[in-house]
C-alpha atoms as a PDB file:
ATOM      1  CA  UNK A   1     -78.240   9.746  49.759  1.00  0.00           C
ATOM      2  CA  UNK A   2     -79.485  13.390  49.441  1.00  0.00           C
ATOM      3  CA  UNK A   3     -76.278  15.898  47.870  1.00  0.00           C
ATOM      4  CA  UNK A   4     -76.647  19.101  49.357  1.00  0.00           C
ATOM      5  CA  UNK A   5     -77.322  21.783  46.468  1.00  0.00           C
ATOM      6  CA  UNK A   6     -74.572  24.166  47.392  1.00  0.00           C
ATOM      7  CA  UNK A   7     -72.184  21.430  47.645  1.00  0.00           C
ATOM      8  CA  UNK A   8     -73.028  20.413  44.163  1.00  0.00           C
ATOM      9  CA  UNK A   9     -73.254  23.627  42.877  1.00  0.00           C
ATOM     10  CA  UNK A  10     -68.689  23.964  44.563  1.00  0.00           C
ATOM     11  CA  UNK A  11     -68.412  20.693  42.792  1.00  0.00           C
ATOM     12  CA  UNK A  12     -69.336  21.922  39.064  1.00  0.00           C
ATOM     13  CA  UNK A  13     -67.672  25.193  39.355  1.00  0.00           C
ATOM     14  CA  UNK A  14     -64.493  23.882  40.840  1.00  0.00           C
ATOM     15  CA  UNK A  15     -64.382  21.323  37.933  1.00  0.00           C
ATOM     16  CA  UNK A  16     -64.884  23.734  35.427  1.00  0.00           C
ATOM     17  CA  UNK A  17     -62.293  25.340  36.728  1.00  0.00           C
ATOM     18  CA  UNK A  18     -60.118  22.296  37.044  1.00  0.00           C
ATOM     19  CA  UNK A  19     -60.587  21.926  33.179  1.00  0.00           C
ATOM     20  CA  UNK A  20     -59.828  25.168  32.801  1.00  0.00           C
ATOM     21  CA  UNK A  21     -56.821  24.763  34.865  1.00  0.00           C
ATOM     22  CA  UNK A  22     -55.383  21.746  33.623  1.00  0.00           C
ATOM     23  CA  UNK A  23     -56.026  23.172  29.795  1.00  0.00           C
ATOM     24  CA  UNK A  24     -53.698  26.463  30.846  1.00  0.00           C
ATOM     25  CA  UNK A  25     -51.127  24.729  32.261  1.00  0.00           C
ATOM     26  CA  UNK A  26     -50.423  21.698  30.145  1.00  0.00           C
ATOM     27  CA  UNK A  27     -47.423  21.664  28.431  1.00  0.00           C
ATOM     28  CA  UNK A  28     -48.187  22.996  24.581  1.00  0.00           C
ATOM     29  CA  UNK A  29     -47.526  21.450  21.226  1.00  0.00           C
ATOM     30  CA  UNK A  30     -45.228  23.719  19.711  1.00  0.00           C
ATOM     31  CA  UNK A  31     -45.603  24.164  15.584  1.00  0.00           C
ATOM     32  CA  UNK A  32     -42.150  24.811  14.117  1.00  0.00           C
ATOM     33  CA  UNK A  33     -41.295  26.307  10.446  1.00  0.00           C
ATOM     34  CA  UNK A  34     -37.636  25.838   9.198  1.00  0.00           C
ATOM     35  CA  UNK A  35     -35.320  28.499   7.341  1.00  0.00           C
ATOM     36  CA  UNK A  36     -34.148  26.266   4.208  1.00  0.00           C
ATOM     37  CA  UNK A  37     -36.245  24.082   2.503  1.00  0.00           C
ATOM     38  CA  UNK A  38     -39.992  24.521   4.285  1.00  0.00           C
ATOM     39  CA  UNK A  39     -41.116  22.139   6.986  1.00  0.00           C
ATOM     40  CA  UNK A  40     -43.217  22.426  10.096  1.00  0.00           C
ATOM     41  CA  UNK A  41     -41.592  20.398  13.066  1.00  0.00           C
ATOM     42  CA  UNK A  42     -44.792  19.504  15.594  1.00  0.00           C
ATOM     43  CA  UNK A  43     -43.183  19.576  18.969  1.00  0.00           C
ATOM     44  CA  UNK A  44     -44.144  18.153  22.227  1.00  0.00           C
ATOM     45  CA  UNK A  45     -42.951  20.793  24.624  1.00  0.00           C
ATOM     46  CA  UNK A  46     -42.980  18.465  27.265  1.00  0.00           C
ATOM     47  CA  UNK A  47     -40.892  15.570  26.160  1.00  0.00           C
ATOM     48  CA  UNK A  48     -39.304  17.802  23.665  1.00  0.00           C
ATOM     49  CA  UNK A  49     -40.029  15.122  20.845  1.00  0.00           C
ATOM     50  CA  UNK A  50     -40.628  16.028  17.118  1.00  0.00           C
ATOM     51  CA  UNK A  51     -44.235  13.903  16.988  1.00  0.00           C
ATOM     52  CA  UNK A  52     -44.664  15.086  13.341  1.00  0.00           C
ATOM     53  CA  UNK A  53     -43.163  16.706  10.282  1.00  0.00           C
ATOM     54  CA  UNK A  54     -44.726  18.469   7.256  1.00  0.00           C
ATOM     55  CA  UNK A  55     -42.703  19.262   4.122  1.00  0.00           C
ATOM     56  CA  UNK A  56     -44.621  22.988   3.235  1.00  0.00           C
ATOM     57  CA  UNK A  57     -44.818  24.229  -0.260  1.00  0.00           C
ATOM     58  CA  UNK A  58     -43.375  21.434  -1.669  1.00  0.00           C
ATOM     59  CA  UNK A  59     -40.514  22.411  -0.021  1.00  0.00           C
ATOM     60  CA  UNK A  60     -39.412  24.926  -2.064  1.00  0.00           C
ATOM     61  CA  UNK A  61     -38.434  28.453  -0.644  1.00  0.00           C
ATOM     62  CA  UNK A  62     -37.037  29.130   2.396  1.00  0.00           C
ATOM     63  CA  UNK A  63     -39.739  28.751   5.259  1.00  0.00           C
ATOM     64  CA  UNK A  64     -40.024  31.867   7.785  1.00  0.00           C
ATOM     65  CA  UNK A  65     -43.466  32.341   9.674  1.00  0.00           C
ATOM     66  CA  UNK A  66     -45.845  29.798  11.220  1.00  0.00           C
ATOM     67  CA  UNK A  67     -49.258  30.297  12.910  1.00  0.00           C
ATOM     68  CA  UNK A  68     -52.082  27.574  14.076  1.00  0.00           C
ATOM     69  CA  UNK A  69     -54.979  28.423  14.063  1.00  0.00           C
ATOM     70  CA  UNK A  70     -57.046  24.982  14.976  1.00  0.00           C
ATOM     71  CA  UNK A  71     -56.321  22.790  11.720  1.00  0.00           C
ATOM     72  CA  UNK A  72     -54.655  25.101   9.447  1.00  0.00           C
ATOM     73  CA  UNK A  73     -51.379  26.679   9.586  1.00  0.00           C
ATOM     74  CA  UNK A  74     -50.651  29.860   7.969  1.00  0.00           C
ATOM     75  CA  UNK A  75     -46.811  29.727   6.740  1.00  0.00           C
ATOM     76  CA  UNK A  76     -44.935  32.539   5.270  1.00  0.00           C
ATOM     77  CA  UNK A  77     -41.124  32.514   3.089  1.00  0.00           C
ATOM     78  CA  UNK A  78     -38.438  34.191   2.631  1.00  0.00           C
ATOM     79  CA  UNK A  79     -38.894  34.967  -0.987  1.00  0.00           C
ATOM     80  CA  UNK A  80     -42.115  35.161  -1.181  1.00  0.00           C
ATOM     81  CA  UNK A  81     -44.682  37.673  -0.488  1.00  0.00           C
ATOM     82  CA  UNK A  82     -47.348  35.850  -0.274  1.00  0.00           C
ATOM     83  CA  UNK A  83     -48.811  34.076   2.780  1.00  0.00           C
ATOM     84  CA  UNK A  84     -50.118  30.515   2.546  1.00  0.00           C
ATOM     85  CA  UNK A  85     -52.402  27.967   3.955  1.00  0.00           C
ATOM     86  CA  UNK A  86     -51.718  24.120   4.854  1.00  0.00           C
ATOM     87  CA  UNK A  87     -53.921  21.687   6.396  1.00  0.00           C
ATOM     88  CA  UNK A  88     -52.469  19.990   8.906  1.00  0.00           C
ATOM     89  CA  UNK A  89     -54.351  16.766   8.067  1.00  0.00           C
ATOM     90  CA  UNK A  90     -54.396  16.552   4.503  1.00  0.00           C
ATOM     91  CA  UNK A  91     -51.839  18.640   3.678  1.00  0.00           C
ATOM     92  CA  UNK A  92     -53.615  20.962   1.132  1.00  0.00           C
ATOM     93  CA  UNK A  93     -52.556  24.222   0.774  1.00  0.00           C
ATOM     94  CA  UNK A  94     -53.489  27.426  -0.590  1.00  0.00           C
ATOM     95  CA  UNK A  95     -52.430  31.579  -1.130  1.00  0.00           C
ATOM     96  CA  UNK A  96     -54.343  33.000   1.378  1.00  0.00           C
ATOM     97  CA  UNK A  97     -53.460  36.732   0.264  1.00  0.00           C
ATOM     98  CA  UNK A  98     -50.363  38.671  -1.129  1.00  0.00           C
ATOM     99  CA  UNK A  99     -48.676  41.251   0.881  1.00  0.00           C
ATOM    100  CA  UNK A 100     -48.800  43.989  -1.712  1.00  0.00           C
ATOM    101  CA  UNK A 101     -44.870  45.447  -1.682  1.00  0.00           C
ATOM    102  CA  UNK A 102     -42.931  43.062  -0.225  1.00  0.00           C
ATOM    103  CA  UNK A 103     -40.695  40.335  -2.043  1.00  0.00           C
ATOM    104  CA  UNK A 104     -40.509  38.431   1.093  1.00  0.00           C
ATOM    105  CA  UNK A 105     -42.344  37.974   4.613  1.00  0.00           C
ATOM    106  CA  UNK A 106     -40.953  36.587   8.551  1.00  0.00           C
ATOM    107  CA  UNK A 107     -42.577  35.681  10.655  1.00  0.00           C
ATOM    108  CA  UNK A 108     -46.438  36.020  11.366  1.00  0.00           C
ATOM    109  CA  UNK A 109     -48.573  36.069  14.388  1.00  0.00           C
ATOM    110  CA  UNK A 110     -52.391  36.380  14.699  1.00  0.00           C
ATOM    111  CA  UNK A 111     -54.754  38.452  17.292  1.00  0.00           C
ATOM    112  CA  UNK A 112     -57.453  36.618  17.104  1.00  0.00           C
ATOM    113  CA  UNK A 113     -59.126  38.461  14.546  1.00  0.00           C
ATOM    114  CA  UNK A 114     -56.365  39.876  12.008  1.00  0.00           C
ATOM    115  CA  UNK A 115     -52.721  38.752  11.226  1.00  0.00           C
ATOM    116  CA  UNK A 116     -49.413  40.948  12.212  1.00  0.00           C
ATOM    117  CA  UNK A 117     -46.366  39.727   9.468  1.00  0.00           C
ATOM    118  CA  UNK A 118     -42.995  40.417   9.598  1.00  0.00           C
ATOM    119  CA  UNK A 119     -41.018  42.432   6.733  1.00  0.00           C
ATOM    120  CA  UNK A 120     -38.238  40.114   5.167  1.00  0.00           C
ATOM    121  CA  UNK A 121     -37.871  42.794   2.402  1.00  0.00           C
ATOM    122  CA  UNK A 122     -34.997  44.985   4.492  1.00  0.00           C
ATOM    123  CA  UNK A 123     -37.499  47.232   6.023  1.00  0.00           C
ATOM    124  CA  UNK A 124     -38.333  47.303  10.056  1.00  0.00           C
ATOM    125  CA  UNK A 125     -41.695  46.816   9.069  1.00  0.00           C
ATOM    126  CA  UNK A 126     -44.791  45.032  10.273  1.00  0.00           C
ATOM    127  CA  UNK A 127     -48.231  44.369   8.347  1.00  0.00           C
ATOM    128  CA  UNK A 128     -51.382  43.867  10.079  1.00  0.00           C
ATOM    129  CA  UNK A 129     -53.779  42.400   7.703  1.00  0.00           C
ATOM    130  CA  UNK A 130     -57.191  41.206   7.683  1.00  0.00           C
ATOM    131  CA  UNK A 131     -57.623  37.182   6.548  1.00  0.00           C
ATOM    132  CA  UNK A 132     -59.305  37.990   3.792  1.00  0.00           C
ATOM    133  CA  UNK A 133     -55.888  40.355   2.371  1.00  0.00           C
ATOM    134  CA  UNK A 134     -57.087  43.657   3.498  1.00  0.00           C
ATOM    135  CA  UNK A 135     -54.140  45.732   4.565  1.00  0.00           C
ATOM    136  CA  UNK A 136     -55.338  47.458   8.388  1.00  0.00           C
ATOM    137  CA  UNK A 137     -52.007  49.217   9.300  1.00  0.00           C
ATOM    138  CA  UNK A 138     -48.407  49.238   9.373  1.00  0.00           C
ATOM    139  CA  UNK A 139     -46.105  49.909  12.198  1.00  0.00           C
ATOM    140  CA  UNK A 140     -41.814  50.511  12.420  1.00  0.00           C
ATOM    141  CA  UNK A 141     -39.929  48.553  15.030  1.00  0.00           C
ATOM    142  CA  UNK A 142     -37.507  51.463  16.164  1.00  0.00           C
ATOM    143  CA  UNK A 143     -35.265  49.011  17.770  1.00  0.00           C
ATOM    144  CA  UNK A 144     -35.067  46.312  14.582  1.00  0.00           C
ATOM    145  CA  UNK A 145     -31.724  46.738  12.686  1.00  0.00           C
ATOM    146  CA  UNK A 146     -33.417  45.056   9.660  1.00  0.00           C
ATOM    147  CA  UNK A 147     -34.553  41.545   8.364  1.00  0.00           C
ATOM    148  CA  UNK A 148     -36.429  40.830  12.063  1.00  0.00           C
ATOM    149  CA  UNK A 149     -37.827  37.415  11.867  1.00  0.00           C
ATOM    150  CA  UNK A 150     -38.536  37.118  15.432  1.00  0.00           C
ATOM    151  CA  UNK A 151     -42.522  38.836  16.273  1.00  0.00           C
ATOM    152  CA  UNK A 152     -45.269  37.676  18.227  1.00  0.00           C
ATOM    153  CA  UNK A 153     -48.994  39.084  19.647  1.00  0.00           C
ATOM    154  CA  UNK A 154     -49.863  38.566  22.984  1.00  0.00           C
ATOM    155  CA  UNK A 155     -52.352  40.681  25.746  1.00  0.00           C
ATOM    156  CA  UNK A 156     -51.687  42.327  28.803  1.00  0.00           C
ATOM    157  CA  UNK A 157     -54.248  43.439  31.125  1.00  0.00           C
ATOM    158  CA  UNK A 158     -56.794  43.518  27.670  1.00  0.00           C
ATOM    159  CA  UNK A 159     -54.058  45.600  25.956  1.00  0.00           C
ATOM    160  CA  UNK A 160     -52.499  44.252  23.084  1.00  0.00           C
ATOM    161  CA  UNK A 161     -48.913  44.186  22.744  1.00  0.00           C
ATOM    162  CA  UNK A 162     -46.486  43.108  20.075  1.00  0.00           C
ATOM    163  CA  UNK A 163     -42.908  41.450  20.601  1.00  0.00           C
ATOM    164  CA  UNK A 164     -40.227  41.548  18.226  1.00  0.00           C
ATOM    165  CA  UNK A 165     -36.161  40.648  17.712  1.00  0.00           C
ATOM    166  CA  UNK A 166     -33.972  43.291  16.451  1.00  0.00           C
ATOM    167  CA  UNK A 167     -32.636  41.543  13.437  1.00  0.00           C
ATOM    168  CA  UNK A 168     -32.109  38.267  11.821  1.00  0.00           C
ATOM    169  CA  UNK A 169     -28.034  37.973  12.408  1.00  0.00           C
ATOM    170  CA  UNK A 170     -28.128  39.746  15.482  1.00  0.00           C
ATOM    171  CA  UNK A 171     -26.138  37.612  18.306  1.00  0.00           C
ATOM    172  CA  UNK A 172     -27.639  37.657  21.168  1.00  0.00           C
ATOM    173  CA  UNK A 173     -31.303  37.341  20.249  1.00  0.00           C
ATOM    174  CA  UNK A 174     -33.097  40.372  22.074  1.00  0.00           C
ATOM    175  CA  UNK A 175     -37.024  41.019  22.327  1.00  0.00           C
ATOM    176  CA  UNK A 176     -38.582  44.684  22.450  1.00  0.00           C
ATOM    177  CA  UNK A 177     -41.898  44.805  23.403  1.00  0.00           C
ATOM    178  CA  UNK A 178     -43.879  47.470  21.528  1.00  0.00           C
ATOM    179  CA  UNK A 179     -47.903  48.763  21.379  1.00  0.00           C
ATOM    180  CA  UNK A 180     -50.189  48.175  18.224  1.00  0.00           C
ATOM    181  CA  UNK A 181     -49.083  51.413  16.423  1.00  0.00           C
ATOM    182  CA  UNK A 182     -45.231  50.949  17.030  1.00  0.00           C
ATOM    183  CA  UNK A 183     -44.500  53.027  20.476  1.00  0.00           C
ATOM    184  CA  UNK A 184     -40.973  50.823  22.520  1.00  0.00           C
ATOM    185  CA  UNK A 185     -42.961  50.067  25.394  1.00  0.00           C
ATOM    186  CA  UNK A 186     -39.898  47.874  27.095  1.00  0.00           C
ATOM    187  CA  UNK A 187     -36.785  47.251  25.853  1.00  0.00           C
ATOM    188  CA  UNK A 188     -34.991  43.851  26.194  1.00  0.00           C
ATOM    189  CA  UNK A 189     -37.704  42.403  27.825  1.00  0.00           C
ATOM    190  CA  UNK A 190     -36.022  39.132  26.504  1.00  0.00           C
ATOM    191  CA  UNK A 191     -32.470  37.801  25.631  1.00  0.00           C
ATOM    192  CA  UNK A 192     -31.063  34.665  24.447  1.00  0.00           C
ATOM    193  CA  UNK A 193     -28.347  33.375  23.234  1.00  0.00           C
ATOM    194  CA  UNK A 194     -28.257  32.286  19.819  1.00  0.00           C
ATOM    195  CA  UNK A 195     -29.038  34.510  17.162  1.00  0.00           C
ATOM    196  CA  UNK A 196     -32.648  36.456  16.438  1.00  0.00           C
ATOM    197  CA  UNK A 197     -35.344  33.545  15.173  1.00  0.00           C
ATOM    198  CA  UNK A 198     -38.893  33.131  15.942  1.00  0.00           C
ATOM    199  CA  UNK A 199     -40.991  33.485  19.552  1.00  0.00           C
ATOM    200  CA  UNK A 200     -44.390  32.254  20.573  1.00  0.00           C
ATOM    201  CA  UNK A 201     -46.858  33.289  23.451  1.00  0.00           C
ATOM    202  CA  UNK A 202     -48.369  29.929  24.974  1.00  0.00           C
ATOM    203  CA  UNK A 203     -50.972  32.092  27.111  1.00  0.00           C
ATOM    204  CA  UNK A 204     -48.522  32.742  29.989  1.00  0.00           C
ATOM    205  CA  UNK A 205     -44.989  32.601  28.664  1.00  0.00           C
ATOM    206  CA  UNK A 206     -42.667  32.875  25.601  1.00  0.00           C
ATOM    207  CA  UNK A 207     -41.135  30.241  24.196  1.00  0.00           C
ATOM    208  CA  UNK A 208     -37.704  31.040  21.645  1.00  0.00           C
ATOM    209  CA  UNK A 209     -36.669  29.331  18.814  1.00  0.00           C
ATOM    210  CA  UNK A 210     -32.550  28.540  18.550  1.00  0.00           C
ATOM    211  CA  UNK A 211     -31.741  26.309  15.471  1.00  0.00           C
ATOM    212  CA  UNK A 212     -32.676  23.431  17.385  1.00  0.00           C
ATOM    213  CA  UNK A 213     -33.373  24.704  20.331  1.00  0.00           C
ATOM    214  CA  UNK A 214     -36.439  25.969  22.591  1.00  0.00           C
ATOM    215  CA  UNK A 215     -36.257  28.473  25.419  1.00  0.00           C
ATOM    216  CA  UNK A 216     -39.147  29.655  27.526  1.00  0.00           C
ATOM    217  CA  UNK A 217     -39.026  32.711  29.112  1.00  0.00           C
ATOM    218  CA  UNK A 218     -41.526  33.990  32.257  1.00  0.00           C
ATOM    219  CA  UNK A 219     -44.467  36.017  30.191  1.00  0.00           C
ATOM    220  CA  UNK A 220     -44.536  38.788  33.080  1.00  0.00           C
ATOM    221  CA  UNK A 221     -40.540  39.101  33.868  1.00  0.00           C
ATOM    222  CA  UNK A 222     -38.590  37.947  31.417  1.00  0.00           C
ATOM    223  CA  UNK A 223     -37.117  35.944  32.902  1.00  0.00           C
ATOM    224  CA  UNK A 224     -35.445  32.520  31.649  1.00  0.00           C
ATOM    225  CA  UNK A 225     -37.696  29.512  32.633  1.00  0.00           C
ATOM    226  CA  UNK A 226     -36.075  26.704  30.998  1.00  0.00           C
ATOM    227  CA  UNK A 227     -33.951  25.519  27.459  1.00  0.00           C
ATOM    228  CA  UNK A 228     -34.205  22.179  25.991  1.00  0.00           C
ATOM    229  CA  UNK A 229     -32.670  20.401  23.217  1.00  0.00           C
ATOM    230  CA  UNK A 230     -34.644  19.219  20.341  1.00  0.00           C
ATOM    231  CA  UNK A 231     -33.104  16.185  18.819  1.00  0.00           C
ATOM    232  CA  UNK A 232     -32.418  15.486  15.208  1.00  0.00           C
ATOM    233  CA  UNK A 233     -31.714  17.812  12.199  1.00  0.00           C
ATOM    234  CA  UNK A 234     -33.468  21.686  12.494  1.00  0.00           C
ATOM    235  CA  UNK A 235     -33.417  25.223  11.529  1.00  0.00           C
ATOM    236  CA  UNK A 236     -36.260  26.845  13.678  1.00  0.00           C
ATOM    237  CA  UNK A 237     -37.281  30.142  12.376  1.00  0.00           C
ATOM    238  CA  UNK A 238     -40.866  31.447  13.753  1.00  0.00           C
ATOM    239  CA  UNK A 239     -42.699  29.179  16.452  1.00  0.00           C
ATOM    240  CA  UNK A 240     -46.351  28.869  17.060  1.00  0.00           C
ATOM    241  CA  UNK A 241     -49.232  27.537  19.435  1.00  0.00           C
ATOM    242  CA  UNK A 242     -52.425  26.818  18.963  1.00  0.00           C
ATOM    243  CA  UNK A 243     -54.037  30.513  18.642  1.00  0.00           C
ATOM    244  CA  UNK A 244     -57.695  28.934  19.512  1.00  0.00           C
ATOM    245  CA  UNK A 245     -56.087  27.782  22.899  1.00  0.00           C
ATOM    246  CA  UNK A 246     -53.948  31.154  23.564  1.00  0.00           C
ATOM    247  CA  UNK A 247     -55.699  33.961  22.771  1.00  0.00           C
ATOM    248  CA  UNK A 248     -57.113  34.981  26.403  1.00  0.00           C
ATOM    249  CA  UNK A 249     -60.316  35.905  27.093  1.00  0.00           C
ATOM    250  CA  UNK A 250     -61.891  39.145  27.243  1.00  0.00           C
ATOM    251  CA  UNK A 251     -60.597  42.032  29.625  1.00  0.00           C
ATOM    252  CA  UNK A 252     -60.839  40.955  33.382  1.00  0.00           C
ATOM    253  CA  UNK A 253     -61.725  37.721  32.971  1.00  0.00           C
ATOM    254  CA  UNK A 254     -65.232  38.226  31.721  1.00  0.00           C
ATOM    255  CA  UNK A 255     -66.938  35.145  30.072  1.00  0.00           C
ATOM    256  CA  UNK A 256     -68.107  35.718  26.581  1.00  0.00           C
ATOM    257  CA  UNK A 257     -71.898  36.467  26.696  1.00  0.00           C
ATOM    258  CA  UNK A 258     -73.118  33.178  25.003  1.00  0.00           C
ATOM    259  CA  UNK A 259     -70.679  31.489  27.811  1.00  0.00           C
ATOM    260  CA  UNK A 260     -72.104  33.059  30.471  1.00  0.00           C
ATOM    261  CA  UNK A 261     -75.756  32.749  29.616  1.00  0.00           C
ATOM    262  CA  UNK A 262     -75.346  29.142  29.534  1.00  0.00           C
ATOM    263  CA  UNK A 263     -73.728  28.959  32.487  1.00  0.00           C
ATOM    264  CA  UNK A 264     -76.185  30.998  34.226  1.00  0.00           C
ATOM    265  CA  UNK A 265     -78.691  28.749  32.665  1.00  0.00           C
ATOM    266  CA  UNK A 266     -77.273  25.697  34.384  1.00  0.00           C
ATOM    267  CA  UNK A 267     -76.610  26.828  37.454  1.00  0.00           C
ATOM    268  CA  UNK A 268     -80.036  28.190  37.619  1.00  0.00           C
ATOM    269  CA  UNK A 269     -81.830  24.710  36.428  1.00  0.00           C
ATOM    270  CA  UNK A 270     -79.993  23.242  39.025  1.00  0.00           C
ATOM    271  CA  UNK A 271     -80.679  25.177  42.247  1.00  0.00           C
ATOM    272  CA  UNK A 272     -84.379  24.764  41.591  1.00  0.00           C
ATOM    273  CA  UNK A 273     -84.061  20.919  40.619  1.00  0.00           C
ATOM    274  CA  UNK A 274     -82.443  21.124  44.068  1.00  0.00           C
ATOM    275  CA  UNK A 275     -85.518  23.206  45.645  1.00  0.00           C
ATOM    276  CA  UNK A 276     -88.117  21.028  44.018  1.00  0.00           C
ATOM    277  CA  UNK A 277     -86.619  17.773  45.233  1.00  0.00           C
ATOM    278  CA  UNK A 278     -86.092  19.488  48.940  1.00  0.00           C
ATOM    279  CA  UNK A 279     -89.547  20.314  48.822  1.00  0.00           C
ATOM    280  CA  UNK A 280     -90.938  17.001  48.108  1.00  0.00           C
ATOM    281  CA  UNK A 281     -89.553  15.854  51.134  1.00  0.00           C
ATOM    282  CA  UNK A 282     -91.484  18.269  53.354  1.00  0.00           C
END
């Protein structure tokens, strides 16, 4: 049986973009820090089970800000300035860096090259730091009463955005959306119920942390999606996914060079594979 090279060449690209597909819109593992006594809840946002705890620091202090990035998450207190690391499989950690100033940090998000952290000092502040401790900028939430806990990256049409809560007690939770240097870009773009607490970007909406609660909100809109229930005994404060899984791609769509040379390269290889056996047949 002779495969037609075009038809081959539909086949790949629609699987690759199956894959790509299925990868986007599967439900996503949620990491969870709790207020009290650290501890990192791993969440199945589908089934809305707990499939793993951590106890973080020991758990002494009182746990804030959470990122994943692949294996390690990046944690954060209350009283504490610094920012830590943990291993999710052996459970090593680590001081990553010290926030020079502060006696205490929220929550933390990451860009994909640098880290934004929260103030917990009584400021409306926000730190953007390099991994390695170097302090890039800092930017003033205009709309954050004081003590917001609740901030997250994310990327709209290339641009990078930031998303914050106005305050720790405040009751509703709401979520201003501001630029990289501070500018209230859209305000109340999100409210919930409970209190302020942490928010994470999954790569197309926002999911909200309630004490034991998780909300997701429409990434474009808004909008509520959906609130679920976690069972057992929680304090959510920040929230985060996998950063190697949502942090999009480059403006427009456009494949990373080394992505796109390969693919090229196999596409390529292929047609003439194609050629040379259609040939041989002549």
């Amino acid at each position: 049986m002779k495969l037609n090279p075009k038809f081959v060449l539909a086949g790949i690209s629609a699987s690759v973009l199956g894959m790509l597909s299925s990868a986007v819109l599967a439900a996503p593992i949620v990491y969870a820090n709790n207020a009290g006594s650290p501890r990192l809840d791993i969440i199945d946002a589908a089934t809305g089970i707990v499939t793993d705890s951590q106890i973080l620091n020991g758990g002494s202090g009182n746990g804030r800000g959470s990122v994943v990035v692949g294996n390690t998450l990046y944690f954060t207190l209350a009283n504490s300035g610094n920012v830590y690391t943990h291993n999710l499989t052996t459970q090593a950690e680590a001081v990553a860096f010290n926030v020079a100033g502060s006696s205490g940090l929220s929550t933390i998000a990451y860009d994909g090259a640098n880290f934004w952290i929260g103030d917990y000092s009584g400021t409306k502040n926000a730190y953007s730091y390099t991994p390695t401790g170097t302090l890039l900028s800092t930017v003033s939430f205009s709309m954050c009463s004081s003590f917001c806990d609740g901030l997250e990256y994310f990327n709209v049409g290339g641009q990078g955005r930031l998303i914050s809560n106005r305050g720790d007690t405040q009751s509703p939770g709401i979520y201003d959306v501001y630029d990289l240097v501070g500018n209230l870009l859209q305000p109340a773009f999100i409210t919930v119920a409970q209190n302020g607490r942490g928010i994470a970007f999954d790569g197309t909406n926002f999911i909200v942390a309630g004490s034991n609660t998780l909300t997701t909100f429409n990434g474009t809109t808004g909008a509520l999606i959906s609130a679920q229930t976690i069972a057992g005994i929680h304090n959510f404060e920040d929230l985060s996914i996998d950063y190697n899984i949502t942090i999009p791609p480059p403006p427009n769509g456009v494949p990373e060079p080394e992505s796109l040379s390969l693919l090229a390269l196999g596409l390529v290889g292929l047609s003439l594979s194609a050629r040379r056996r259609k040939s041989a047949t002549k």
